[in-house]
Protein backbone atom coordinates (compact mmCIF):
# COMPACT_ATOMS: atom_id res chain seq x y z
CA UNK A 1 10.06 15.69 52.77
CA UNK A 2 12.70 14.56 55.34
CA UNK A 3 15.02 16.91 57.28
CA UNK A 4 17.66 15.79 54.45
CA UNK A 5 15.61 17.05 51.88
CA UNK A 6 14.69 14.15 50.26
CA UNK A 7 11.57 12.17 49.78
CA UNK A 8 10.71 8.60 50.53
CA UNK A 9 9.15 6.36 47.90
CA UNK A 10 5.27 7.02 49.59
CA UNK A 11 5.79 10.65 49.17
CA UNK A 12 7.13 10.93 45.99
CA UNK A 13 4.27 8.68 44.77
CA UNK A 14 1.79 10.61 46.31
CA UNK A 15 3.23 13.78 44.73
CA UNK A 16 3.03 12.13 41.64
CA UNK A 17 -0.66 10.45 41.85
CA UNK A 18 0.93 6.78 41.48
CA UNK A 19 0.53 3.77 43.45
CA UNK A 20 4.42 3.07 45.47
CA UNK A 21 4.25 -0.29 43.37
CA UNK A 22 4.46 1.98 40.46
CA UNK A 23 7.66 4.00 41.53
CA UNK A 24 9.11 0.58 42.92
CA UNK A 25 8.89 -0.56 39.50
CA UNK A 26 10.15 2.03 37.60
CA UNK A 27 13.32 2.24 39.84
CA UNK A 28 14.15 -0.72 39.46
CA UNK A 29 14.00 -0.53 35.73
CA UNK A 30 16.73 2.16 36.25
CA UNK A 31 14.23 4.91 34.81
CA UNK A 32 14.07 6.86 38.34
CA UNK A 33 17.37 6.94 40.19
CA UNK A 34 17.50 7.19 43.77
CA UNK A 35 19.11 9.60 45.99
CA UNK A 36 20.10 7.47 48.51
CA UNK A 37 19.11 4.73 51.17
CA UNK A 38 17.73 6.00 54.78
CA UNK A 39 19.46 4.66 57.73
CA UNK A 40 16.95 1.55 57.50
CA UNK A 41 18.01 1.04 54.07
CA UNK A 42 14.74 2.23 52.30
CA UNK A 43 14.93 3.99 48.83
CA UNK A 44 14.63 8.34 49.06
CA UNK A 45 14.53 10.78 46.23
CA UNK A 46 15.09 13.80 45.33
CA UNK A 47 12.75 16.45 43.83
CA UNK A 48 14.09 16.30 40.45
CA UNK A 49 12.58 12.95 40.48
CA UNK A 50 8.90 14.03 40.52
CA UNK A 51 9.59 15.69 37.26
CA UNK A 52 11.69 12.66 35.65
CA UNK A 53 8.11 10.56 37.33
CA UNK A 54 5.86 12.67 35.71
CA UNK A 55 8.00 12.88 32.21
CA UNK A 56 7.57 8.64 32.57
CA UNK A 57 3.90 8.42 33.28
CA UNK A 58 2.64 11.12 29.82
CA UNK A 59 5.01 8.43 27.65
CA UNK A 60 3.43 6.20 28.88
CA UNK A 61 0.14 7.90 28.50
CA UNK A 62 0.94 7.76 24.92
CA UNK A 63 1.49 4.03 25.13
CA UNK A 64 5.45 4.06 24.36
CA UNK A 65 6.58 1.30 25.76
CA UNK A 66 9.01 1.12 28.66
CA UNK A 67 12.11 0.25 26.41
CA UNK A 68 11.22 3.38 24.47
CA UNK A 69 10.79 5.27 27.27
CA UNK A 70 14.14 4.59 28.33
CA UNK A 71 15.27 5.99 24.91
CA UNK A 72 13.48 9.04 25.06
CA UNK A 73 15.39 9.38 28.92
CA UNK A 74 18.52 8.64 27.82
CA UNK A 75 18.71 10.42 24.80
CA UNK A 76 16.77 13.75 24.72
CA UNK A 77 16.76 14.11 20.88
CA UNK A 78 15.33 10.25 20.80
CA UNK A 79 11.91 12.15 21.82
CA UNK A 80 11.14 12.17 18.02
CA UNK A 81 12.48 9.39 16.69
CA UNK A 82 10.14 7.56 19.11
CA UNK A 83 7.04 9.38 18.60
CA UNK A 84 7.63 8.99 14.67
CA UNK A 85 7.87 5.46 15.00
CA UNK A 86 4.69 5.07 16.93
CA UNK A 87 2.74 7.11 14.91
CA UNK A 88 3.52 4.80 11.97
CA UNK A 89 2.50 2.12 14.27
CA UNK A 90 -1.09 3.43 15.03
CA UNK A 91 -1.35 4.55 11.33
CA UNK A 92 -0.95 0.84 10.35
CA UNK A 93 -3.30 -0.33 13.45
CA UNK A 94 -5.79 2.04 12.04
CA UNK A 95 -5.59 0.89 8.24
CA UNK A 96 -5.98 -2.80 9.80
CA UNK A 97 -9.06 -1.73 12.23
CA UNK A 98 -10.79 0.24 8.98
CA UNK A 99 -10.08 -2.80 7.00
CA UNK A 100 -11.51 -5.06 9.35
CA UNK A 101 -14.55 -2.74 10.36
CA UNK A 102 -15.26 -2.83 6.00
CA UNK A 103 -14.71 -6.53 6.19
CA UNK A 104 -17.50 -7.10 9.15
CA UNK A 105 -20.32 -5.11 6.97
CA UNK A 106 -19.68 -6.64 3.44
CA UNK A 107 -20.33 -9.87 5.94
CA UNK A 108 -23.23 -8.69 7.48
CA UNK A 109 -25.21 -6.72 5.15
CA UNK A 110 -24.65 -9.67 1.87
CA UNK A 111 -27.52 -12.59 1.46
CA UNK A 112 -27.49 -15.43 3.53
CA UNK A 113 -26.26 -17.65 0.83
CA UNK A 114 -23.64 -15.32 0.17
CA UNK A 115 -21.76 -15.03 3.13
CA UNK A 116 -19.64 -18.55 3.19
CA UNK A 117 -17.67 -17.24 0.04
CA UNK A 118 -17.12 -14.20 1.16
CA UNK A 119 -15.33 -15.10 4.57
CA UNK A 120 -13.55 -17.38 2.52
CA UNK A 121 -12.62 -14.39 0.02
CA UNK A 122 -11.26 -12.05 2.99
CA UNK A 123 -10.20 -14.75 5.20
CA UNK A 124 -7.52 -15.04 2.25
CA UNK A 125 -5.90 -11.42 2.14
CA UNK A 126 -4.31 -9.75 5.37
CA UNK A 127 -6.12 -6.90 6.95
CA UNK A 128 -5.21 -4.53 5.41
CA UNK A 129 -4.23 -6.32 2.72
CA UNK A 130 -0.17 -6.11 0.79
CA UNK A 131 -0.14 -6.02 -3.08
CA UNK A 132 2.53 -8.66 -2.77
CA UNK A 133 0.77 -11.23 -5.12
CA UNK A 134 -0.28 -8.85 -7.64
CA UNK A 135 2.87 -7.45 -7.86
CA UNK A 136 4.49 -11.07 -8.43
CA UNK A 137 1.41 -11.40 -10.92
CA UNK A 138 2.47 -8.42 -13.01
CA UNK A 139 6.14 -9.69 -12.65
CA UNK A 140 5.35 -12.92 -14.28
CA UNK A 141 3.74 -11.31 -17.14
CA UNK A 142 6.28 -8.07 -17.74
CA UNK A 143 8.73 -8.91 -20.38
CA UNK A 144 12.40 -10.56 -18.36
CA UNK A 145 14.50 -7.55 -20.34
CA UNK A 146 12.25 -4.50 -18.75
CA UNK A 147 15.00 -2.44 -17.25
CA UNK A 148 14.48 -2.05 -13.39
CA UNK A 149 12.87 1.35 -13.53
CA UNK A 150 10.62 0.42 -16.29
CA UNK A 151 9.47 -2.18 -13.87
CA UNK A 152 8.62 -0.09 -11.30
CA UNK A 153 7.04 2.56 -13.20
CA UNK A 154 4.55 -0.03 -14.29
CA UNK A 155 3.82 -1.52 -11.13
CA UNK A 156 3.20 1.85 -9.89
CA UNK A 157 0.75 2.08 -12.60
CA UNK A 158 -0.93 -1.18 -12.48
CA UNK A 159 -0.83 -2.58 -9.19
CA UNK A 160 -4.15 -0.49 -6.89
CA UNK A 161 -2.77 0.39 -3.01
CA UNK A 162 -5.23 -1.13 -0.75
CA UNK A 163 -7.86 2.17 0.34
CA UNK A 164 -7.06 3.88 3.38
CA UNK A 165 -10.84 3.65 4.12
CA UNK A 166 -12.07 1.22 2.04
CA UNK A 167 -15.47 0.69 1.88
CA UNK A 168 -17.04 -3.04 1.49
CA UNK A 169 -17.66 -3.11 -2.11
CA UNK A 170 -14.12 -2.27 -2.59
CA UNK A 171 -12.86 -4.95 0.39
CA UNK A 172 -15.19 -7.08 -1.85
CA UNK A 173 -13.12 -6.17 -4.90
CA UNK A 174 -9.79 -6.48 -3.74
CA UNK A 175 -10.39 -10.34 -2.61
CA UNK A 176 -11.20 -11.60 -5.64
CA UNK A 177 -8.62 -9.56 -7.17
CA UNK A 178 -6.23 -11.71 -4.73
CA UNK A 179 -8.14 -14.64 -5.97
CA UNK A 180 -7.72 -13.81 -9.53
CA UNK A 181 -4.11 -13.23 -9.41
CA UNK A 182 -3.39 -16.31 -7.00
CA UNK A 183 -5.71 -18.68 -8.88
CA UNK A 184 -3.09 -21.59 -10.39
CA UNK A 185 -4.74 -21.57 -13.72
CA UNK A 186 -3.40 -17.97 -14.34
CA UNK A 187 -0.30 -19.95 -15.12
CA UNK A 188 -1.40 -22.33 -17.51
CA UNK A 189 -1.10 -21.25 -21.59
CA UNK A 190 -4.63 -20.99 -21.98
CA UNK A 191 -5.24 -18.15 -19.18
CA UNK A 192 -1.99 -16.45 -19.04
CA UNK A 193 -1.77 -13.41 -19.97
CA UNK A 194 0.16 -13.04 -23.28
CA UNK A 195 2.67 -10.38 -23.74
CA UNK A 196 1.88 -7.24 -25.53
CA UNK A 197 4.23 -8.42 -28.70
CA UNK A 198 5.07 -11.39 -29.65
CA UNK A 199 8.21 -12.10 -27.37
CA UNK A 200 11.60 -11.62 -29.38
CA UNK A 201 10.55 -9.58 -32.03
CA UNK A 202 10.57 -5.78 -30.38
CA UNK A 203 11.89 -4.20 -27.77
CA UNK A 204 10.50 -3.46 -24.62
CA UNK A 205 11.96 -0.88 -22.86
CA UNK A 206 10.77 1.30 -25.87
CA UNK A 207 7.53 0.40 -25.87
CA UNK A 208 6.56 0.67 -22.67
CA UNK A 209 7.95 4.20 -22.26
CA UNK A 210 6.28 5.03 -25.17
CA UNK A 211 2.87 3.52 -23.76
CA UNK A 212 3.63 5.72 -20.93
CA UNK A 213 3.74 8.81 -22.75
CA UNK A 214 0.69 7.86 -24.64
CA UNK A 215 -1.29 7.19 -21.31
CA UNK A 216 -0.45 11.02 -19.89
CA UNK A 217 -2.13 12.34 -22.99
CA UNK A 218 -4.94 10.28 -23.37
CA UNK A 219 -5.44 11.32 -19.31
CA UNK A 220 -4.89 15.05 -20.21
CA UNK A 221 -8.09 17.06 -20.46
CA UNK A 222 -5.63 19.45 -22.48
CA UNK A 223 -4.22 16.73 -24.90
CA UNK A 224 -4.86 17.38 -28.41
CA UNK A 225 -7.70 14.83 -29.95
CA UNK A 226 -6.26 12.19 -31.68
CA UNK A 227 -2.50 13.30 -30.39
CA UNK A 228 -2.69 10.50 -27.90
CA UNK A 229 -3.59 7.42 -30.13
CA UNK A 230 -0.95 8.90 -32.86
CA UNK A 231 1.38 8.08 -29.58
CA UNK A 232 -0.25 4.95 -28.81
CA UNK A 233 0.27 3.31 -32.32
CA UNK A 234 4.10 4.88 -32.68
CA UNK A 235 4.94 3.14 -29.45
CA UNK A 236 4.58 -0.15 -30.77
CA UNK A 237 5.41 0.98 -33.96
CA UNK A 238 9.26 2.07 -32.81
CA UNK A 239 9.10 -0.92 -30.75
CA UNK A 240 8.43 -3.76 -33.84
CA UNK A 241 11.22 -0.84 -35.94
CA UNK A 242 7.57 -0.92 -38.03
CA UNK A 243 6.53 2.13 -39.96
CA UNK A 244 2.63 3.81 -39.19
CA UNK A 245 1.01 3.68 -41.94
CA UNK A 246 -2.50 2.59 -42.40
CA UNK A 247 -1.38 -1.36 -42.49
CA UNK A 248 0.29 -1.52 -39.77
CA UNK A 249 -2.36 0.06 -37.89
CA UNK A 250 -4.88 -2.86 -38.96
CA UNK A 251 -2.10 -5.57 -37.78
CA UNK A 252 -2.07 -4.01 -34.49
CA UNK A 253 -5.58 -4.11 -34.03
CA UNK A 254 -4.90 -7.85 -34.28
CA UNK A 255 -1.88 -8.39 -32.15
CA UNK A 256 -3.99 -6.14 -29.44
CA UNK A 257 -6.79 -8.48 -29.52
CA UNK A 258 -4.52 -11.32 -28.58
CA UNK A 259 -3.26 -9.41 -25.47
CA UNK A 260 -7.04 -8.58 -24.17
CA UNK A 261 -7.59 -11.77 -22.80
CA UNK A 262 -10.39 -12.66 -20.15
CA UNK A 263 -7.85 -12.62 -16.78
CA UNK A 264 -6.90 -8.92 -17.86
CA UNK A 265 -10.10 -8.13 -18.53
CA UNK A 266 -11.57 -9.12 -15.39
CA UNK A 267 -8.27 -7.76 -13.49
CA UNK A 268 -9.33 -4.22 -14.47
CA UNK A 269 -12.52 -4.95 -14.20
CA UNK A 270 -11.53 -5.63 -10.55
CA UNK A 271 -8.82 -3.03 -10.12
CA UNK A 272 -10.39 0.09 -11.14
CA UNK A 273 -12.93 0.65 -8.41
CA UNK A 274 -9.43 0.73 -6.25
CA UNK A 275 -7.26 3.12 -7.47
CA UNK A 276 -7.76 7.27 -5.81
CA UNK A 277 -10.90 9.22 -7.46
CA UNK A 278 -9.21 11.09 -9.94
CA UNK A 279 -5.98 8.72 -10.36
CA UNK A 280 -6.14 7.86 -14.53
CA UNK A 281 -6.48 4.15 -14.22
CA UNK A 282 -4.15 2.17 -17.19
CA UNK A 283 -6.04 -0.53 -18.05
CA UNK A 284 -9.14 2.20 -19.13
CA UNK A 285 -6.84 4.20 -20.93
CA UNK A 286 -5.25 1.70 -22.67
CA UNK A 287 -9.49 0.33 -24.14
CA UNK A 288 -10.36 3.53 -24.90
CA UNK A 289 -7.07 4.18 -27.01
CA UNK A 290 -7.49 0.85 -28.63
CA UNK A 291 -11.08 1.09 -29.29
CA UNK A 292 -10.01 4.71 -31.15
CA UNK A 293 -7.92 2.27 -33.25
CA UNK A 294 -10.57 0.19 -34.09
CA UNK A 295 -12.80 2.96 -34.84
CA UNK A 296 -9.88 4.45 -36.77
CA UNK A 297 -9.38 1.60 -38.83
CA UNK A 298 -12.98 0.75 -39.38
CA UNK A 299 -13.36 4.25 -40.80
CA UNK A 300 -10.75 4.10 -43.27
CA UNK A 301 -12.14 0.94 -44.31
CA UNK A 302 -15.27 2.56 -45.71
């Protein structure tokens, strides 16, 4: 330190453990202020600026960089609006490296003769991957007058988030679920999915909420047997403004049939392997309440 108590720019970097080209830098970013000039003109600082030094260098440490580092010096309570935003950051870089990592092996450890189509298959989805076209999938087939939250209560239901930690069977599986969904024959009449009524002749916002209700209890281990397909069949039942009874039950085995088609047969197919352990999956509920039906029916017709 010099007789006026200050330090040049050698000391305070090697107080700090930093190269001078380091402090240089950094002053003349504005992030370390000097004290003053010596008579030769040459930069000097005060103690307070080993502290401010060593504040810089652990943000940077944590890889902020230098315009958020300025932030965080300007505005104390910045500190964790920074940090949050760089933790999402690394979250995402994670998801994309664990992606990518699951990606390599489903390469590596298929058949010889397999691997072409399957670099084509995730060379076609992000890493990690957005639901954005099965979203716009299910949006094409949801009936146009589904209010808003409807809408998003069945997306929520339908549409699998891509795994954390996905493993390469289901990296695998969510490819050609992209593929399925993107595939341009999913628009023509033959492959489309069709509606789960015939369009103009019920209404939807009832029976989708009452599909949902149906779907809890046929998850519920404490559900009541039978209680859930009762719900299932008065769903579309208040929807057509139909009465249950035992006729109308047979005509809905029908008008289900024409809604199990083989694109959302193989999208569950594809989808379920996808979705949390333990999260009820809707396409599975919805076979096993309409294979009750059939039973149900087939029974009666005895």
């Amino acid at each position: 330190m010099e007789s006026d108590g200050l330090w040049s720019i050698g000391d305070l970097a090697e107080r700090a453990g930093v190269t001078v080209k380091t402090v240089r830098f950094y002053s003349d970013r504005g992030l370390l202020p000097e004290a003053g000039r010596s008579s030769g003109g040459h930069r000097r600082y005060g103690p307070e600026a080993l502290g401010r030094l060593r504040l810089i260098r652990s943000l940077r440490a944590l890889d902020l960089p230098v315009p958020e580092v300025e932030r965080v010096l300007d505005r104390d309570e910045a500190l964790e609006e920074v940090v949050a935003g760089q933790l999402r950051d690394v979250t995402s870089q994670l998801a994309a490296l664990r992606w990518r990592e699951a990606s390599l092996r489903l390469v590596r450890d298929c058949a010889a003769g397999e691997r072409a189509e399957r670099l084509r298959l995730v060379g076609a989805v992000g890493m990690p991957p957005d639901t954005t076209a099965l979203v716009r999938f299910w949006r094409r087939t949801l009936p146009v007058r589904l209010p808003a939250r409807t809408v998003s209560a069945v997306l929520d239901s339908v549409v699998p988030l891509p795994p954390r930690e996905p493993s390469p069977a289901q990296v695998l599986a969510f490819a050609r679920l992209h593929e399925l969904v993107t595939d341009p024959r999913v628009d023509r009449p033959e492959f489309r999915p069709a509606p789960p009524l015939p369009d103009g002749e019920y209404r939807p916002e009832v029976l989708y909420e009452g599909l949902a209700e149906a779907y809890a209890l046929a998850a519920s281990s404490t559900a009541v047997r039978g209680e859930a397909l009762d719900c299932f069949v008065a769903a579309y039942a208040l929807a057509l403004g139909a009465p249950d009874t035992p006729a109308f039950r047979r005509r809905l085995l029908g008008l289900l049939a024409r809604n199990d088609g083989p694109v959302i047969q193989r999208y569950w197919k594809l989808a379920t392997g996808l979705f949390a352990p333990g999260e009820p999956v809707l396409g599975a509920l919805h076979h096993h309440l309409s294979v009750a039906l059939h039973a149900q029916v087939e029974a009666r017709a005895v």
